[in-house]
N, C-alpha and C. Protein backbone atom coordinates (compact mmCIF):
# COMPACT_ATOMS: atom_id res chain seq x y z
N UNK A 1 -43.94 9.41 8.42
CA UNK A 1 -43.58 8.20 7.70
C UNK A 1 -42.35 8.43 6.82
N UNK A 2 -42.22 9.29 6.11
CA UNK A 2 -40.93 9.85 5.63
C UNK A 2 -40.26 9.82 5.79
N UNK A 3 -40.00 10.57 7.34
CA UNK A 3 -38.94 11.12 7.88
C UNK A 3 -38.55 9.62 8.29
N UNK A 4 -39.40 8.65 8.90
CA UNK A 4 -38.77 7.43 9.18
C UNK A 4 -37.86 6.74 8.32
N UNK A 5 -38.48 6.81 6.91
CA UNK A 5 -37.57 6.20 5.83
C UNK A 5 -36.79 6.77 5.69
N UNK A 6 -36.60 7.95 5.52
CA UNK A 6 -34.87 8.80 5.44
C UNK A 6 -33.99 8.70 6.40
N UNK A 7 -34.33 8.60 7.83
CA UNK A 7 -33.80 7.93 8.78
C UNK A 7 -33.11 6.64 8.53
N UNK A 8 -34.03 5.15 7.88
CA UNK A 8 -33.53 3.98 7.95
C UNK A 8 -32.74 4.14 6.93
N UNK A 9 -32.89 5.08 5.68
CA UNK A 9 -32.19 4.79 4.81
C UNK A 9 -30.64 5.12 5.43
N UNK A 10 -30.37 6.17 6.19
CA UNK A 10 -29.36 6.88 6.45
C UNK A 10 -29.19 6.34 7.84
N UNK A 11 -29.32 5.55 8.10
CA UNK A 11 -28.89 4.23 9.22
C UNK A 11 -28.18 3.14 7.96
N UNK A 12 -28.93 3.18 7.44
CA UNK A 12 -28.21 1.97 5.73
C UNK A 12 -26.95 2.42 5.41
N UNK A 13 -26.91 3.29 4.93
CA UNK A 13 -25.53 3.89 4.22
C UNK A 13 -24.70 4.12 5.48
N UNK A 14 -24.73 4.56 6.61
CA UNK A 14 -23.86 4.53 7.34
C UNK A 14 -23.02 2.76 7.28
N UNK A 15 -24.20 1.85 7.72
CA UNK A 15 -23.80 0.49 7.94
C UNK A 15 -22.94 -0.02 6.71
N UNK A 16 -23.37 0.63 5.70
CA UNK A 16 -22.12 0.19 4.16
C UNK A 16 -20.86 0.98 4.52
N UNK A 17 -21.01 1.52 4.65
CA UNK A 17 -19.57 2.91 4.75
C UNK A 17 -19.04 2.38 6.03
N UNK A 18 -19.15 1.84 6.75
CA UNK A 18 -18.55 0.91 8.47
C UNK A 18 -17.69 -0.19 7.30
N UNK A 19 -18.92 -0.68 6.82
CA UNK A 19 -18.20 -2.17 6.12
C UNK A 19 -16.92 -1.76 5.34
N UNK A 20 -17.40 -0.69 4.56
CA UNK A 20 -16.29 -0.67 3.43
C UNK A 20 -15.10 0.41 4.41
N UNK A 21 -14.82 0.72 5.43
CA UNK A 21 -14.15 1.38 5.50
C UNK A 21 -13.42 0.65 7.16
N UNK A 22 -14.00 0.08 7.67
CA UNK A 22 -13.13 -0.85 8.51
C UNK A 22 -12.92 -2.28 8.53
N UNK A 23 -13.85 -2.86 7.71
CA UNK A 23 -13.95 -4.77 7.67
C UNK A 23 -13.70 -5.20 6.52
N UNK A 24 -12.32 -4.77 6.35
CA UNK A 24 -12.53 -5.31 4.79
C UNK A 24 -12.55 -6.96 4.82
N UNK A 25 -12.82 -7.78 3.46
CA UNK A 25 -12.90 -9.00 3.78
C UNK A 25 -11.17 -9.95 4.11
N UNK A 26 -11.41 -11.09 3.86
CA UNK A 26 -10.06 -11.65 4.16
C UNK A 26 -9.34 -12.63 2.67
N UNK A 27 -8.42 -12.77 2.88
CA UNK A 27 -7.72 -13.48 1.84
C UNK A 27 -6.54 -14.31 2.63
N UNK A 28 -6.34 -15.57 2.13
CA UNK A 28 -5.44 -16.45 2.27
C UNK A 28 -4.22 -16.54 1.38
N UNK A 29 -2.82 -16.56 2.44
CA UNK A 29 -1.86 -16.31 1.80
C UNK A 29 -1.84 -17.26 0.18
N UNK A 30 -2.33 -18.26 0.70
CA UNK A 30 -2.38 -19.55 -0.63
C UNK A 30 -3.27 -18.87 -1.50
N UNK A 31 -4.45 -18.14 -1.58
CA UNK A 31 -5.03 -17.51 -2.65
C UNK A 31 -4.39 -16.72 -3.21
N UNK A 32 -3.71 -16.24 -2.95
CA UNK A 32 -2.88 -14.76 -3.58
C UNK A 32 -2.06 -15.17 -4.69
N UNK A 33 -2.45 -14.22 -5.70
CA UNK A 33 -1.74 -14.96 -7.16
C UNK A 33 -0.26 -14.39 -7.16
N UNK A 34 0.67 -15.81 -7.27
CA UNK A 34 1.83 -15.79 -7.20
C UNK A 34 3.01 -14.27 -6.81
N UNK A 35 2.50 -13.56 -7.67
CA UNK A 35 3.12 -12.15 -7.54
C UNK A 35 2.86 -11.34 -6.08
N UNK A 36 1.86 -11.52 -5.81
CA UNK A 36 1.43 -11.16 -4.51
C UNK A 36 2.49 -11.49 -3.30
N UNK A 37 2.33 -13.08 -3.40
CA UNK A 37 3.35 -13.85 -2.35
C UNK A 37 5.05 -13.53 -2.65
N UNK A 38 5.41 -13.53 -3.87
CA UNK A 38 6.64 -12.65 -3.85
C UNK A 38 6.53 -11.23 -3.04
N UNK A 39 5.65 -10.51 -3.26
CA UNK A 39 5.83 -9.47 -2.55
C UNK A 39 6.13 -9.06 -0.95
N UNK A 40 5.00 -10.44 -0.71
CA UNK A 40 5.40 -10.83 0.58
C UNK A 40 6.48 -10.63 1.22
N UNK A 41 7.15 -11.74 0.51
CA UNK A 41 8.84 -12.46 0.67
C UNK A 41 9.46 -11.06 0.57
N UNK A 42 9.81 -10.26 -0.27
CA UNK A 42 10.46 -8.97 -0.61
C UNK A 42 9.82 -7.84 1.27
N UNK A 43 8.69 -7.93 1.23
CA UNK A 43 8.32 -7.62 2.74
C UNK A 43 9.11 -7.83 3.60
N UNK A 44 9.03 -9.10 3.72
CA UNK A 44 9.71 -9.97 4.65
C UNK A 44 11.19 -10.02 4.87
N UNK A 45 11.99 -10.00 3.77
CA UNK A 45 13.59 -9.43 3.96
C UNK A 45 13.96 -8.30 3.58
N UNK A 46 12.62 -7.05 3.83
CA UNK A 46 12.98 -5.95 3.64
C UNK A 46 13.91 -5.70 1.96
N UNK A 47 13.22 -6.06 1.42
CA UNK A 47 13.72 -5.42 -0.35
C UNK A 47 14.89 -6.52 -0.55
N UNK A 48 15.61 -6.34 -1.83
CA UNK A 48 15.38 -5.12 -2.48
C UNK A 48 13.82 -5.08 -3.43
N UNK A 49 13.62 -3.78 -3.44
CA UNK A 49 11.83 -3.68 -4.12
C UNK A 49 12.08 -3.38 -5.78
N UNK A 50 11.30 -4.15 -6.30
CA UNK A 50 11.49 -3.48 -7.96
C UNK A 50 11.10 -2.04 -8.23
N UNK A 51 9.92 -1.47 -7.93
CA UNK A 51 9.97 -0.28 -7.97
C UNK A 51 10.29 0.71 -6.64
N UNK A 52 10.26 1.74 -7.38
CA UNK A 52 11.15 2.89 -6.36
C UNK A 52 10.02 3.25 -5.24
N UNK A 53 8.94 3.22 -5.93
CA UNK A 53 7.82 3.62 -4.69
C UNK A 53 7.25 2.85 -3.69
N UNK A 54 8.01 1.46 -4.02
CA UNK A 54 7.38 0.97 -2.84
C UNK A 54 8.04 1.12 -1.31
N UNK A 55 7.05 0.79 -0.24
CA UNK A 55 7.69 1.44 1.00
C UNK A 55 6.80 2.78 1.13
N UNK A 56 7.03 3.59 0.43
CA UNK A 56 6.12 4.62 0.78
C UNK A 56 5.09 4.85 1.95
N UNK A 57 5.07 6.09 2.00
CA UNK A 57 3.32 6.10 3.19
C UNK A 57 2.02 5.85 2.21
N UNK A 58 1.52 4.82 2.87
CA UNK A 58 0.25 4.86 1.85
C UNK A 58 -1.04 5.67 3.10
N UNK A 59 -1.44 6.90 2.56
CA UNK A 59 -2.31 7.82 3.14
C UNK A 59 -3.50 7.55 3.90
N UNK A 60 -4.33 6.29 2.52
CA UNK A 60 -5.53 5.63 3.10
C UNK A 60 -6.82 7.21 3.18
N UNK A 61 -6.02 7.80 1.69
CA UNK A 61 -7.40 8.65 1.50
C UNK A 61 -8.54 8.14 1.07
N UNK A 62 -9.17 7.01 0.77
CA UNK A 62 -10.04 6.26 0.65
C UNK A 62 -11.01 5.83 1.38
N UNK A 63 -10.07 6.37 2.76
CA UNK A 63 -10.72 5.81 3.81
C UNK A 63 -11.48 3.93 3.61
N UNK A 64 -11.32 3.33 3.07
CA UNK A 64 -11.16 2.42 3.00
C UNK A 64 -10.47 1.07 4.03
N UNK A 65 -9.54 1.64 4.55
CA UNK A 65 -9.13 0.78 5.93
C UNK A 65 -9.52 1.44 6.78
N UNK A 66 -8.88 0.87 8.57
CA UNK A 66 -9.11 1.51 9.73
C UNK A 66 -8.29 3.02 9.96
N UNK A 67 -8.54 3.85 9.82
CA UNK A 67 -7.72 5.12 10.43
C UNK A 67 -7.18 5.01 11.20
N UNK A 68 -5.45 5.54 11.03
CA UNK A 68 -4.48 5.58 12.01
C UNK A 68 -3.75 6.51 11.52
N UNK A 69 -2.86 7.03 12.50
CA UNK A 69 -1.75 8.13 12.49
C UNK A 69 -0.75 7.91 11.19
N UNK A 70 -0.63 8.85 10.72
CA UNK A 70 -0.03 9.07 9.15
C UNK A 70 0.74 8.36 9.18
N UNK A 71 1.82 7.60 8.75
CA UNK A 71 3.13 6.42 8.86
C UNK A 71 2.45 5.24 8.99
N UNK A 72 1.47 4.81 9.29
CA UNK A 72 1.12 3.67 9.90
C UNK A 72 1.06 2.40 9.02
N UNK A 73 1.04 2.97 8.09
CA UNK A 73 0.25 2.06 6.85
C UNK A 73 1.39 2.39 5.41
N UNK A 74 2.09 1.39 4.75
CA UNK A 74 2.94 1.18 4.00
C UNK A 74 2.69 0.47 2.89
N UNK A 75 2.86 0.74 1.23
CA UNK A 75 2.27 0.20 0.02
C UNK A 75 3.31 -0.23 -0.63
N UNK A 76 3.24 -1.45 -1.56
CA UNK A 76 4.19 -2.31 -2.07
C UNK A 76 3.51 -2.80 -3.53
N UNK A 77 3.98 -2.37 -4.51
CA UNK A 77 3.57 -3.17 -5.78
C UNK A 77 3.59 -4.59 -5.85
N UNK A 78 2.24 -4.99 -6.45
CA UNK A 78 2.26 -6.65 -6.97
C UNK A 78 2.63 -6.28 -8.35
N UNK A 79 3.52 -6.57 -8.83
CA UNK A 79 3.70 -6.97 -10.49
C UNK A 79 2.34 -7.61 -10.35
N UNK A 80 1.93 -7.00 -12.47
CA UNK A 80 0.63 -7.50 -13.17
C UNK A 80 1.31 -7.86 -14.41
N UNK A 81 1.46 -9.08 -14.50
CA UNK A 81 2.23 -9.54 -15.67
C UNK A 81 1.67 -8.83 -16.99
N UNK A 82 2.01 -8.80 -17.79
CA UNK A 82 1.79 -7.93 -19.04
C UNK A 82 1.83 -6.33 -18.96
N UNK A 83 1.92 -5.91 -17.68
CA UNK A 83 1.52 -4.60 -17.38
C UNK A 83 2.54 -3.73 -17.86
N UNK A 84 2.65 -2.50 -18.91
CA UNK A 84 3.57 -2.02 -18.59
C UNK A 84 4.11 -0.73 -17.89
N UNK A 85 3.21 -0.73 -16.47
CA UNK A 85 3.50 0.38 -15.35
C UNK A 85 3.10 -0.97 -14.22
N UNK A 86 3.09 0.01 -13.09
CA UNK A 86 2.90 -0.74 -11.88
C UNK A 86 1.63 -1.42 -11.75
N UNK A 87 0.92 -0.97 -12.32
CA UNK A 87 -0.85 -2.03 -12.47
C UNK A 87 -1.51 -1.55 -11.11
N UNK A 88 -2.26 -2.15 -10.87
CA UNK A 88 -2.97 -1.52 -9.95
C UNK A 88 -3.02 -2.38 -8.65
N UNK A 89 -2.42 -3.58 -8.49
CA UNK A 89 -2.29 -4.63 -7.69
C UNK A 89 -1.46 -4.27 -6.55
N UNK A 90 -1.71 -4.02 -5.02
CA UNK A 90 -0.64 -3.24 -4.08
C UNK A 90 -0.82 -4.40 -2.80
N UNK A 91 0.28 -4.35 -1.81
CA UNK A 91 0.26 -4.65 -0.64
C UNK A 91 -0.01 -3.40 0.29
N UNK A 92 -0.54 -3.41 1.20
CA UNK A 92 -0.44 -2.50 2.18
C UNK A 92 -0.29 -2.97 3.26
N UNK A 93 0.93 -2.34 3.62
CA UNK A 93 1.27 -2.99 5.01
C UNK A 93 0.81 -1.85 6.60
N UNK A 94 0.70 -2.51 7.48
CA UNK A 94 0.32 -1.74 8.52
C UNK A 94 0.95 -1.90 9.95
N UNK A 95 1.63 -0.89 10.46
CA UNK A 95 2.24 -0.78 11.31
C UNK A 95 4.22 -1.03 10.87
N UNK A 96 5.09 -1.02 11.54
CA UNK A 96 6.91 -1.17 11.90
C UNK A 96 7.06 -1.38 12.84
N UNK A 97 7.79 -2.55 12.58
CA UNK A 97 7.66 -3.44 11.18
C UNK A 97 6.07 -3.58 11.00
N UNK A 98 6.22 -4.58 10.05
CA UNK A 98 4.44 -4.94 9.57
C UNK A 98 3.97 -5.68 9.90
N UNK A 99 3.28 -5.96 10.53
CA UNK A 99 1.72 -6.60 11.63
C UNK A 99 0.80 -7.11 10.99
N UNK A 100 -0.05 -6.12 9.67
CA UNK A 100 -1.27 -6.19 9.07
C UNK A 100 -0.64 -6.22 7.93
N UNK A 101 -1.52 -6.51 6.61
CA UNK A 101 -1.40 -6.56 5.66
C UNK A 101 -2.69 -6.85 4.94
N UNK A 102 -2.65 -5.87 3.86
CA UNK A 102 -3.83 -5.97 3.17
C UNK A 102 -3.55 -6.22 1.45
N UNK A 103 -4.68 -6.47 0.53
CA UNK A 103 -4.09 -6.41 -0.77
C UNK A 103 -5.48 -6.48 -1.50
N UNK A 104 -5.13 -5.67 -2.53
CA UNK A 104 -6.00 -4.88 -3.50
C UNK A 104 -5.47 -5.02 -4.67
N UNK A 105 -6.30 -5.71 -5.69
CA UNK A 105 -6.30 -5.69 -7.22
C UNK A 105 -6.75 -4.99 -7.61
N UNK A 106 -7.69 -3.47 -7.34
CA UNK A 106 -8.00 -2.88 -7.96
C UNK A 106 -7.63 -1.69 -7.83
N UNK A 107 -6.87 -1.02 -7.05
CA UNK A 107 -6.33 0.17 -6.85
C UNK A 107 -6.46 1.02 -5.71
N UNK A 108 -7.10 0.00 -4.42
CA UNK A 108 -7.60 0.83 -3.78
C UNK A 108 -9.23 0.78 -3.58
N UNK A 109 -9.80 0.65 -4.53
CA UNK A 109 -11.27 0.71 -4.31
C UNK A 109 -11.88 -0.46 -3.14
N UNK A 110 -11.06 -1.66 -3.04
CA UNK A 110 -11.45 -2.68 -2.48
C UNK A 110 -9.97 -3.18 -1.77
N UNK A 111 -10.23 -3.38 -0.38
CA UNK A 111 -9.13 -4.55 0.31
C UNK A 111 -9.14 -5.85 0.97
N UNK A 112 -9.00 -6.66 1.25
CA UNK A 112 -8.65 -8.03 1.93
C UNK A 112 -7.73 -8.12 2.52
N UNK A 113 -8.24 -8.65 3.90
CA UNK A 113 -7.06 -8.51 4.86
C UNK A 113 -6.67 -10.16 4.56
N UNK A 114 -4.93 -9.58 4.34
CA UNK A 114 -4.10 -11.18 4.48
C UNK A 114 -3.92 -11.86 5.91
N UNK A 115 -4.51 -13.08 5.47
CA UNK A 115 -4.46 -13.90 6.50
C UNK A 115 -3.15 -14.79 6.53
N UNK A 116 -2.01 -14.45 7.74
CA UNK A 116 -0.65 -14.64 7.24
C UNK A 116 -0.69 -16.25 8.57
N UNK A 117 0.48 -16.60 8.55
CA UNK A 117 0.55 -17.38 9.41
C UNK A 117 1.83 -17.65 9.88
N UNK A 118 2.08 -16.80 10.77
CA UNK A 118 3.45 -16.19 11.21
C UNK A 118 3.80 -16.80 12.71
């Protein structure tokens, strides 16, 4: 009987760790608070970017998105108004050019895939 429950439990946590690490949920370009959708736009005609780091490889040590080959996946600051560093608000773009796009207010811990309409 035990061993069954340690089993279902560890059938459980697998099924969270699927969720959180390939499905993230979705977001609409129109939800995205203003700064976001600039970022977009700055995406979109390729810069110029306010900070220096954006563009970068974003690693996806979080495992948090789908795993792909190192380059694949590209991070872009949202300005956080009042902030005075980069805040924790990012685009992540996926694939070159960019295909996917995701975005996170919290640093990473959580993503939403943008739902673009291209």
């Amino acid at each position: 009987m035990l061993r069954h429950l340690v089993g279902l439990l560890c059938v459980g946590l697998a099924l969270s760790a699927g969720a959180r690490e390939g499905a993230p949920g979705s977001i609409a370009v129109t939800d995205l608070p203003p700064e976001a959708r600039e970022t977009l736009r700055l995406i979109d005609r390729v810069g110029p970017y306010p900070y220096r780091r954006d563009g970068i490889i974003f690693k996806n040590l979080e495992r948090r998105l789908p795993q792909k080959t190192r380059g694949y996946y590209r991070e872009y600051t949202v300005t956080t108004p009042g902030s005075t560093d980069r805040g924790a608000r990012r685009i992540i773009t996926g694939e070159q050019p960019p295909a996917v796009f995701y975005y996170t207010d919290d640093h990473y811990r959580s993503f939403r895939r943008i739902k673009r309409k291209d």
